[in-house]
C-alpha atoms as a PDB file:
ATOM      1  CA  UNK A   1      40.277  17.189  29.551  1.00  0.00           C
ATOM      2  CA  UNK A   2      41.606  16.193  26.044  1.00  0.00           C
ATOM      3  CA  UNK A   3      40.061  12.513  26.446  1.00  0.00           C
ATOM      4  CA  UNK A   4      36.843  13.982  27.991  1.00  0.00           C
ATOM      5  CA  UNK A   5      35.854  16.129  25.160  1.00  0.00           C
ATOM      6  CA  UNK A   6      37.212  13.437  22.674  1.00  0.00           C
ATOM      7  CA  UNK A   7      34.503  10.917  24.387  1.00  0.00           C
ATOM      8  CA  UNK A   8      31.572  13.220  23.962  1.00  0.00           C
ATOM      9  CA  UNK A   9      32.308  13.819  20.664  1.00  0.00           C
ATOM     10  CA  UNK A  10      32.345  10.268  19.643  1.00  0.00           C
ATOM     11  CA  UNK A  11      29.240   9.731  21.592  1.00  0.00           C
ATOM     12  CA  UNK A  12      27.052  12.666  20.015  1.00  0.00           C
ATOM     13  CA  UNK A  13      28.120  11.589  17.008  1.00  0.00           C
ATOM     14  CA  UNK A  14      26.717   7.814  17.563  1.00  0.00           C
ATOM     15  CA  UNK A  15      23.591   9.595  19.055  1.00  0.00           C
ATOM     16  CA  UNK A  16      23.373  11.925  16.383  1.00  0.00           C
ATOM     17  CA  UNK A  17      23.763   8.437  13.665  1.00  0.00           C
ATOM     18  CA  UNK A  18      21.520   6.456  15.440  1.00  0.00           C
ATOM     19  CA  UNK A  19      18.589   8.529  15.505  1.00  0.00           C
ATOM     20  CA  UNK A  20      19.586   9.173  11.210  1.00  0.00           C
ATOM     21  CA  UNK A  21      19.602   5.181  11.056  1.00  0.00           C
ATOM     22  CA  UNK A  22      16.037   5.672  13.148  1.00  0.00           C
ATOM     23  CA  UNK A  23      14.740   7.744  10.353  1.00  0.00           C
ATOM     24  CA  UNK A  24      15.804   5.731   7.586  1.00  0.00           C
ATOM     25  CA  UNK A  25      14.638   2.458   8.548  1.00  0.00           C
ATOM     26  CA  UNK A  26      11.266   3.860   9.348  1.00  0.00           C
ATOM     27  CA  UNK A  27      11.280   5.422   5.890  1.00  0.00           C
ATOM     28  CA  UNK A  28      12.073   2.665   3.865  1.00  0.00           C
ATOM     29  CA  UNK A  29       9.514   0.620   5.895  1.00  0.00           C
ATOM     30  CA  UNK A  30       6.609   2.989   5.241  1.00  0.00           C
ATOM     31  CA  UNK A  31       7.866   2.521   1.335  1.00  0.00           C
ATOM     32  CA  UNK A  32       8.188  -1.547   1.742  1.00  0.00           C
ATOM     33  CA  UNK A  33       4.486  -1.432   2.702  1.00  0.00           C
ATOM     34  CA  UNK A  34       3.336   1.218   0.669  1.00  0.00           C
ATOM     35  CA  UNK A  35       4.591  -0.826  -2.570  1.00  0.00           C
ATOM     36  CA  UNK A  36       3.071  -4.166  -1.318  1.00  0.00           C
ATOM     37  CA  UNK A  37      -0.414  -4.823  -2.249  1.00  0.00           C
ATOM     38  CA  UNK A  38      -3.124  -5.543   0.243  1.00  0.00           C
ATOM     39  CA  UNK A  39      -4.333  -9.686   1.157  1.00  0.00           C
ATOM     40  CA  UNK A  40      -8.114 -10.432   1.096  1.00  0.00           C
ATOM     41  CA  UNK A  41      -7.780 -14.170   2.696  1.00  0.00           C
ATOM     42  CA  UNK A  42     -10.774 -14.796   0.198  1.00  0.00           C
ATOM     43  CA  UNK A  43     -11.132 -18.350   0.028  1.00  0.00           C
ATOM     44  CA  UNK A  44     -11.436 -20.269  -3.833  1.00  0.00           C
ATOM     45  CA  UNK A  45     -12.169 -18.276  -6.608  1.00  0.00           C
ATOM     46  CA  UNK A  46     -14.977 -20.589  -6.932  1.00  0.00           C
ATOM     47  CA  UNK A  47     -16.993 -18.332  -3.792  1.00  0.00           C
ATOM     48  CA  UNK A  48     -15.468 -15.134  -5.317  1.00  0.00           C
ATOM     49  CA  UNK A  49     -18.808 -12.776  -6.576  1.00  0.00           C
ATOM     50  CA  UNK A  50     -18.004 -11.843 -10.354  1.00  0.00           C
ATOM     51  CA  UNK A  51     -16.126  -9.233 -11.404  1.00  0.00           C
ATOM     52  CA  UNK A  52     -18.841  -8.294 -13.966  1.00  0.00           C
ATOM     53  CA  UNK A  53     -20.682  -6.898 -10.770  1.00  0.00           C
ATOM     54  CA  UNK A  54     -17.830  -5.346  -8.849  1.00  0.00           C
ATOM     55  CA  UNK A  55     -17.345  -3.871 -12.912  1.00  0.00           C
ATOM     56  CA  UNK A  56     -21.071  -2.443 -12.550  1.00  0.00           C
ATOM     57  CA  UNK A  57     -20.826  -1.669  -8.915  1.00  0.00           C
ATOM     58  CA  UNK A  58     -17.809   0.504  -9.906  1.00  0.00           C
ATOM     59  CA  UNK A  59     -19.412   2.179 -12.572  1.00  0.00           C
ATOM     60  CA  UNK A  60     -22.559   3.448 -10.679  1.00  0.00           C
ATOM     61  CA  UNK A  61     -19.792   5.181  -8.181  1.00  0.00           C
ATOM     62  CA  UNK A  62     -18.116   7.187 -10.941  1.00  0.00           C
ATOM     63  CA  UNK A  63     -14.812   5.155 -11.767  1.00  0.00           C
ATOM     64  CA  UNK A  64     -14.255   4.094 -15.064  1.00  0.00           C
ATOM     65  CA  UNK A  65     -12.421   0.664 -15.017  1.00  0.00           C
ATOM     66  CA  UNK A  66      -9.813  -0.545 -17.626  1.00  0.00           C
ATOM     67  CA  UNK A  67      -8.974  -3.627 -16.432  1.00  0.00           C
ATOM     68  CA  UNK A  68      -9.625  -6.184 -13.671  1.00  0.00           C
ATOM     69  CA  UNK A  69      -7.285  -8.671 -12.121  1.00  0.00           C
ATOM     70  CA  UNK A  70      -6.568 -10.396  -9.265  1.00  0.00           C
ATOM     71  CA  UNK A  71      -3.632 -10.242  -7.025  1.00  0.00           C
ATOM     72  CA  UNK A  72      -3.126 -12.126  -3.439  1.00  0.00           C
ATOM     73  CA  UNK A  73      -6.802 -13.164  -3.203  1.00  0.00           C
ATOM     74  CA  UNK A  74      -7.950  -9.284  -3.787  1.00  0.00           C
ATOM     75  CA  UNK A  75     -10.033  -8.152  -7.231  1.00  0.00           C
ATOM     76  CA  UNK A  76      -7.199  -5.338  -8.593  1.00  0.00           C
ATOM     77  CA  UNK A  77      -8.799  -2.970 -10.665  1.00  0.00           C
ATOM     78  CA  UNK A  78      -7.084  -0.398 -12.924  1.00  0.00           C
ATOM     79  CA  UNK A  79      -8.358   2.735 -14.314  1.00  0.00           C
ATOM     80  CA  UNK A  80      -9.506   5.713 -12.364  1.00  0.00           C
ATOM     81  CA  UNK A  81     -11.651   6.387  -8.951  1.00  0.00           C
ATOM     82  CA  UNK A  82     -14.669   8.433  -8.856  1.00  0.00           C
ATOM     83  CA  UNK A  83     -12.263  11.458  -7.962  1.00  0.00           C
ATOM     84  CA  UNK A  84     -10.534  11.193 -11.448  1.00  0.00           C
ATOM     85  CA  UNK A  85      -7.480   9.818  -9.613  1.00  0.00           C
ATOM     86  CA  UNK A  86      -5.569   7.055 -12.018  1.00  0.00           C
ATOM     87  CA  UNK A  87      -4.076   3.803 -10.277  1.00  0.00           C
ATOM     88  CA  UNK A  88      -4.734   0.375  -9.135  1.00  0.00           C
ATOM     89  CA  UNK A  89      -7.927  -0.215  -6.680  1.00  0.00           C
ATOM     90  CA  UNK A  90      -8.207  -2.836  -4.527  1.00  0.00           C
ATOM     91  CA  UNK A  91     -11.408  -4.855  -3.622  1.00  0.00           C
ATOM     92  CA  UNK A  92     -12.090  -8.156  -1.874  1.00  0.00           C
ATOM     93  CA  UNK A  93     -13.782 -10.363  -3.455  1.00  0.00           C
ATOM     94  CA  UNK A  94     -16.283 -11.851  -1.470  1.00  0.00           C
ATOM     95  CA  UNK A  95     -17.553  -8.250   0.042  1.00  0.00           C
ATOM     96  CA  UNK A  96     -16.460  -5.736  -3.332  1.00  0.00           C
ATOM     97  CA  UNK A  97     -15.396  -3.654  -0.850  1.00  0.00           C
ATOM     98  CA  UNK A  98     -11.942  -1.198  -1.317  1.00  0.00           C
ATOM     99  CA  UNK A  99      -8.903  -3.036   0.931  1.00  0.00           C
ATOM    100  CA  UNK A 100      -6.199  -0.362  -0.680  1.00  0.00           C
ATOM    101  CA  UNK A 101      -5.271   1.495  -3.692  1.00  0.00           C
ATOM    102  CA  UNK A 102      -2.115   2.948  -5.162  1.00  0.00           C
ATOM    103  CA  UNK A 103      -2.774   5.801  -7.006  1.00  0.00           C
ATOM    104  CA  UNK A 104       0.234   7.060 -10.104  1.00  0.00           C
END
């Protein structure tokens, strides 16, 4: 009886680890992708439309830009959205729409 109750200890314990190990890697996953930005796939900046108009487009909607970049083929604009939430916004190039944002 002593080795029988020794053996489902161990195992619980494993079951009980795994499914902590399950948790964890799904967590840190959701935070990989949640930190990596989005990729438009755009084509040369050459075809890109300007971002004086996505800058105009943007400010009929109510955000107030501070800055735009680009980052893995995607317009990255920073400054805040039309719901006075700060961060970096997201737009392809070619269509000026929103591919993802991170908000601070």
């Amino acid at each position: 009886m002593h080795n029988g109750t020794l053996l489902f200890f161990i195992l619980n314990t494993m079951r009980k680890l795994s499914q902590v190990l399950i948790v964890l890697c799904c967590l840190l996953g959701t935070l990989a992708f949640a930190q990596s930005p989005p990729k438009c796939n755009s084509g040369p900046k050459t075809a890109w439309v300007a971002s004086d108009k996505l800058s105009k487009l943007l400010d009929t909607k109510g955000y107030k830009v501070r800055r735009i970049g680009d980052m893995a083929g995607c317009y990255v604009v920073v400054g805040t959205n039309e719901k006075g939430e700060e961060g970096e916004f997201f737009f392809h190039p070619l269509t000026l729409g929103i591919v993802g944002s991170r908000l601070r």
